[in-house]
Each structure stands twice: as structure tokens, then as C-alpha cells.
Protein backbone atom coordinates (compact mmCIF):
# COMPACT_ATOMS: atom_id res chain seq x y z
CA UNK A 1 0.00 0.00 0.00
CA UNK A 2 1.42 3.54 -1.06
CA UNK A 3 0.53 6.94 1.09
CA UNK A 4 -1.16 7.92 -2.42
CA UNK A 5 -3.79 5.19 -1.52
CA UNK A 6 -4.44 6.36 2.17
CA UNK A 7 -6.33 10.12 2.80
CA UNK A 8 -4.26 11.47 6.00
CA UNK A 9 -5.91 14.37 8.03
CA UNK A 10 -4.22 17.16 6.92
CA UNK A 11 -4.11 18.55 10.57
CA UNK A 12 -2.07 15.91 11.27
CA UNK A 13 1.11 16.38 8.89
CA UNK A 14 3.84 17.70 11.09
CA UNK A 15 3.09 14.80 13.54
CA UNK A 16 3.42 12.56 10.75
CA UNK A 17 6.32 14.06 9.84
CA UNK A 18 8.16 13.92 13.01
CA UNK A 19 11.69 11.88 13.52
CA UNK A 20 10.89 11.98 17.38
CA UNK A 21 10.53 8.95 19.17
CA UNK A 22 7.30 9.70 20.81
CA UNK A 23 4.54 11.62 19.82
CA UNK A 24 1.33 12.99 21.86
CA UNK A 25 -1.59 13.59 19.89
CA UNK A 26 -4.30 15.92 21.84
CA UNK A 27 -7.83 16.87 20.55
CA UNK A 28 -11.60 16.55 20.71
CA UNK A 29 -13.28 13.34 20.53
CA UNK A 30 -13.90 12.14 16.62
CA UNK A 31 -10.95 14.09 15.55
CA UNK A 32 -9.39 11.35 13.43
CA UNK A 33 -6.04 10.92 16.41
CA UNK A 34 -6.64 7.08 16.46
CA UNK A 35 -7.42 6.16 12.57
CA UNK A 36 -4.88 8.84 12.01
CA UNK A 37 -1.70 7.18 14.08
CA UNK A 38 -2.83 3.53 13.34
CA UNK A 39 -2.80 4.64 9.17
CA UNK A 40 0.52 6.14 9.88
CA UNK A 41 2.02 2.57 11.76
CA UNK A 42 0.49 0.57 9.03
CA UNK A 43 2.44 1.98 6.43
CA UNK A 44 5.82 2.94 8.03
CA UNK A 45 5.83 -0.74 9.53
CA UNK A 46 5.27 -2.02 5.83
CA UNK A 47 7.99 -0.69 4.70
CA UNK A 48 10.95 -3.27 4.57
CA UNK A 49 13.28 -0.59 6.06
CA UNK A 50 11.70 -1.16 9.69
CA UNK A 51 11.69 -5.43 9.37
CA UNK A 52 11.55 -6.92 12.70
CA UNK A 53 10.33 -3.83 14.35
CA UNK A 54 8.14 -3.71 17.16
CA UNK A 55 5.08 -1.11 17.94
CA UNK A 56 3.66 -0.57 21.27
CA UNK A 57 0.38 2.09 21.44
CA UNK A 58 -1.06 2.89 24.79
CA UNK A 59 -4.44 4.98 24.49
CA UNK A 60 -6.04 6.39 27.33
CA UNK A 61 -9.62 5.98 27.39
């Protein structure tokens, strides 16, 4: 799957975009933070460059 293929909130680039290691998303409920992060994982953790790596989310309810 390509990032063409996927529609990312566009409030949501520079936290994309980030080479920090974490990243705290804040905002209203229905936002687009969860479906937002978890398109984000998909596709960097496709990519053959991150093989073996490991993802942990925590999300406070």
C-alpha cells in the first residue's frame, strides 16, 4: 500500500512528519487521532526498512 492510496488528516502532517521517538496527539473526541496514528504505523511498519520492528500504542480511554 502507497501513502497515495491512504487520505491522512491534513491537521495531522507535522506529527506525521516527526523523527521523534514519541509523539502525543491531543484533541476533541472524533478528531481522526486514532485512525490517524494507526494509518501512519500501518504503512511505516510495511515498509521493509523497519523489518523486525516492534510497535507498542497505549491509548487512554
Amino acid at each position: 500500500m502507497s501513502t497515495a492510496a491512504v487520505q491522512f488528516n491534513a491537521n495531522f502532517r507535522d506529527m506525521n512528519q516527526t523523527k521523534k521517538r514519541y509523539r502525543a496527539f491531543k484533541g476533541s473526541a472524533g478528531s481522526g487521532k486514532s485512525v490517524n496514528v494507526a494509518q501512519d504505523f500501518i504503512i511505516k511498519l510495511s515498509d521493509p526498512k523497519y523489518k523486525g520492528a516492534n510497535l507498542k500504542v497505549n491509548h487512554k480511554i
